[in-house]
Protein backbone atom coordinates (compact mmCIF):
# COMPACT_ATOMS: atom_id res chain seq x y z
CA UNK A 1 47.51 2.36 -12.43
CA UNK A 2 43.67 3.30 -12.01
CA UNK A 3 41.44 0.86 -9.69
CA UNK A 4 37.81 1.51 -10.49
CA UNK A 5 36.59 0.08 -6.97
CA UNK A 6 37.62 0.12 -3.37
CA UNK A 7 39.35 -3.35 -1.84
CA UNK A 8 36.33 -5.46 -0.39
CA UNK A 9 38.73 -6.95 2.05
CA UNK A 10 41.81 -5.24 4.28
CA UNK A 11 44.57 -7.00 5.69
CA UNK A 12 46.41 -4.81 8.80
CA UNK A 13 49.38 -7.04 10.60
CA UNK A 14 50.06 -4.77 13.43
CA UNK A 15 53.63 -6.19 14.22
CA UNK A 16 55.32 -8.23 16.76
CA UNK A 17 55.12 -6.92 20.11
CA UNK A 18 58.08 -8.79 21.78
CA UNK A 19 60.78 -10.70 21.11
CA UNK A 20 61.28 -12.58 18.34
CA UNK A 21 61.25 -15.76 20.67
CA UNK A 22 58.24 -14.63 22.08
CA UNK A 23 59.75 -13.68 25.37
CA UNK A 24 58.51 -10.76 26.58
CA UNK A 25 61.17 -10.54 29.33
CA UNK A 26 63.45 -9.81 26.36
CA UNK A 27 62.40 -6.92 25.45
CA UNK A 28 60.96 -5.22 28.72
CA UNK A 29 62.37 -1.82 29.52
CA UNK A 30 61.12 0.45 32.64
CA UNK A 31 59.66 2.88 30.41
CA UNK A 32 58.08 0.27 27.87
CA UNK A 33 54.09 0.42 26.83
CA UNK A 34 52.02 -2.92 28.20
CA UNK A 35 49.22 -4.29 26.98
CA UNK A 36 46.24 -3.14 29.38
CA UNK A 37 44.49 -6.27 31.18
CA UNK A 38 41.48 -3.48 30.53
CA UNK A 39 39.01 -3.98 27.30
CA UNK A 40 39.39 -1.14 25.12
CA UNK A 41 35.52 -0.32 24.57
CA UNK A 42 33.79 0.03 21.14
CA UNK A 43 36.51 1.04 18.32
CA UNK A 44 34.26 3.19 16.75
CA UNK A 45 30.91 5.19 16.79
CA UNK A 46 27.22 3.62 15.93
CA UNK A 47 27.23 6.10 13.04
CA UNK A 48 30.15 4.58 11.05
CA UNK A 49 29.90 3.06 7.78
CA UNK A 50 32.20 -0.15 7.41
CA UNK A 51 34.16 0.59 4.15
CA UNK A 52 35.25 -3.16 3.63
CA UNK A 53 32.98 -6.27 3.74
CA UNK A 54 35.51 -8.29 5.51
CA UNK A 55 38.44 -6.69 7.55
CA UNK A 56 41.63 -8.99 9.32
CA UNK A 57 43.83 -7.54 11.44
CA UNK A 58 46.95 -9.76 13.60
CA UNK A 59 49.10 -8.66 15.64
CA UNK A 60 52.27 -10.88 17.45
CA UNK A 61 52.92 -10.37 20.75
CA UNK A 62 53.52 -12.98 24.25
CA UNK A 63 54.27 -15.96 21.93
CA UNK A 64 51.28 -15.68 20.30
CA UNK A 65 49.72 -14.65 16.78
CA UNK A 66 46.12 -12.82 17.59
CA UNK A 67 43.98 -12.69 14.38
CA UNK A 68 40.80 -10.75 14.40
CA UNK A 69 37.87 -10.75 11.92
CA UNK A 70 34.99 -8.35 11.71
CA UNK A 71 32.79 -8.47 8.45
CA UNK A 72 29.54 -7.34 7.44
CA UNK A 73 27.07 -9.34 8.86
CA UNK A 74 24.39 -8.51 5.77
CA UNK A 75 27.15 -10.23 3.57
CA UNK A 76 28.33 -13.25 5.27
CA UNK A 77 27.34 -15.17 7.59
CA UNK A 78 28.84 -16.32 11.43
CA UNK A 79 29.64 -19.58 10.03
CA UNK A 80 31.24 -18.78 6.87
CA UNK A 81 33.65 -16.39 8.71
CA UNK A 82 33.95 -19.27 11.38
CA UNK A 83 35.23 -21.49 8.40
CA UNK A 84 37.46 -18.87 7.17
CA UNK A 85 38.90 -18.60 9.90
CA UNK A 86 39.77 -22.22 11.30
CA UNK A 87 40.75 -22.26 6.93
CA UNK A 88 43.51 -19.48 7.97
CA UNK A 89 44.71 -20.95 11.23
CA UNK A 90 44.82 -24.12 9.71
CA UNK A 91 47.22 -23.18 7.11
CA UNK A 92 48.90 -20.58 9.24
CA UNK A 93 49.82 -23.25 11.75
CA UNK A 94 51.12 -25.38 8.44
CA UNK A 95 53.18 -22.71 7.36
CA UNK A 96 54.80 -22.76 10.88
CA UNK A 97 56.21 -26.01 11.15
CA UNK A 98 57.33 -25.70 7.46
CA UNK A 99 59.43 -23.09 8.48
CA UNK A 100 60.18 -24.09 12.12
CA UNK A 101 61.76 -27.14 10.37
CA UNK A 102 64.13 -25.64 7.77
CA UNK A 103 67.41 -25.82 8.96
CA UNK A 104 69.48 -23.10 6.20
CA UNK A 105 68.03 -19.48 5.72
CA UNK A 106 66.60 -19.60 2.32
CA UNK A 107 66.08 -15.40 0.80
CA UNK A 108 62.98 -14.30 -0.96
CA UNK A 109 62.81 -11.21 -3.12
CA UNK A 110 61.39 -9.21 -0.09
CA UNK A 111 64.90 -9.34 1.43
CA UNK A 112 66.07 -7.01 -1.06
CA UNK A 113 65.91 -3.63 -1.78
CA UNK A 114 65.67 -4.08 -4.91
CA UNK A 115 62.04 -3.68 -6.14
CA UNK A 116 62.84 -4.53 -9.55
CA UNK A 117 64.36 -8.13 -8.49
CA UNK A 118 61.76 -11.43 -9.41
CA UNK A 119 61.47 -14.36 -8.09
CA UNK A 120 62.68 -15.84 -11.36
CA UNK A 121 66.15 -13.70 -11.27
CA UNK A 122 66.76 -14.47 -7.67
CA UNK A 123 66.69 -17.89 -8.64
CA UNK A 124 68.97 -17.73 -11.40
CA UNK A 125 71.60 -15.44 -9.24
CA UNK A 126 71.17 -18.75 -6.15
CA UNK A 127 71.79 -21.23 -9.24
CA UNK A 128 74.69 -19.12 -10.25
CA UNK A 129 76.04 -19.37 -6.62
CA UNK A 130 74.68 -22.75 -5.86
CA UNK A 131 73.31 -21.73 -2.71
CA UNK A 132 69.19 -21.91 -1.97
């Protein structure tokens, strides 16, 4: 497969950074890395060229889901990325409480290893077994 242009948007979820509770105390060990109370300065030098017009990054950690946007300011404007984002938590914090209220684990293809396995035949091996 040959793409003829570069992404105009990246997507980089960092991980979760405690436990899966959001507990920190969980996971704490003597010799553990902390978050710094400390800002971390510019990323990056004056001289770089941004190579995506809109970048997201999250990351999980205390409890909480961080989300960060940076975005070319000659493309888009504050407000537009203001309504993109209150768009994502929006549905982010929808998604939650869907899954907060299941009660049964339910799989998705991504649970398996196999990379050949769709949607569709997952579905037809859970009707087999009458489980979903």
């Amino acid at each position: 497969m040959t793409f003829g242009k570069a992404p105009e948007i990246s997507f980089n979820y960092l991980g979760q950074f405690d436990a899966p509770g959001g507990n920190p105390a969980e996971t704490e060990q003597p010799d553990a890395f902390l978050f710094s109370p400390l800002g971390g300065g510019d990323d990056m030098t004056d001289t770089w060229k941004r190579e995506q017009s809109l970048e997201i990054s999250a990351i999980a950690a205390q409890g909480r889901i961080t989300v960060n946007m940076s975005y070319d300011t000659g493309r888009f404007r504050q407000d537009t990325i203001e309504r993109l984002s209150e768009s994502c938590r929006y549905f982010l914090l929808k998604l939650s409480e869907h899954c907060l209220g299941k009660t049964d684990t339910e799989k998705t293809v991504t649970d398996f290893d196999d990379r050949e396995l769709t949607e569709e035949a997952l579905q037809d091996i859970a009707d087999l077994l009458s489980f979903h």
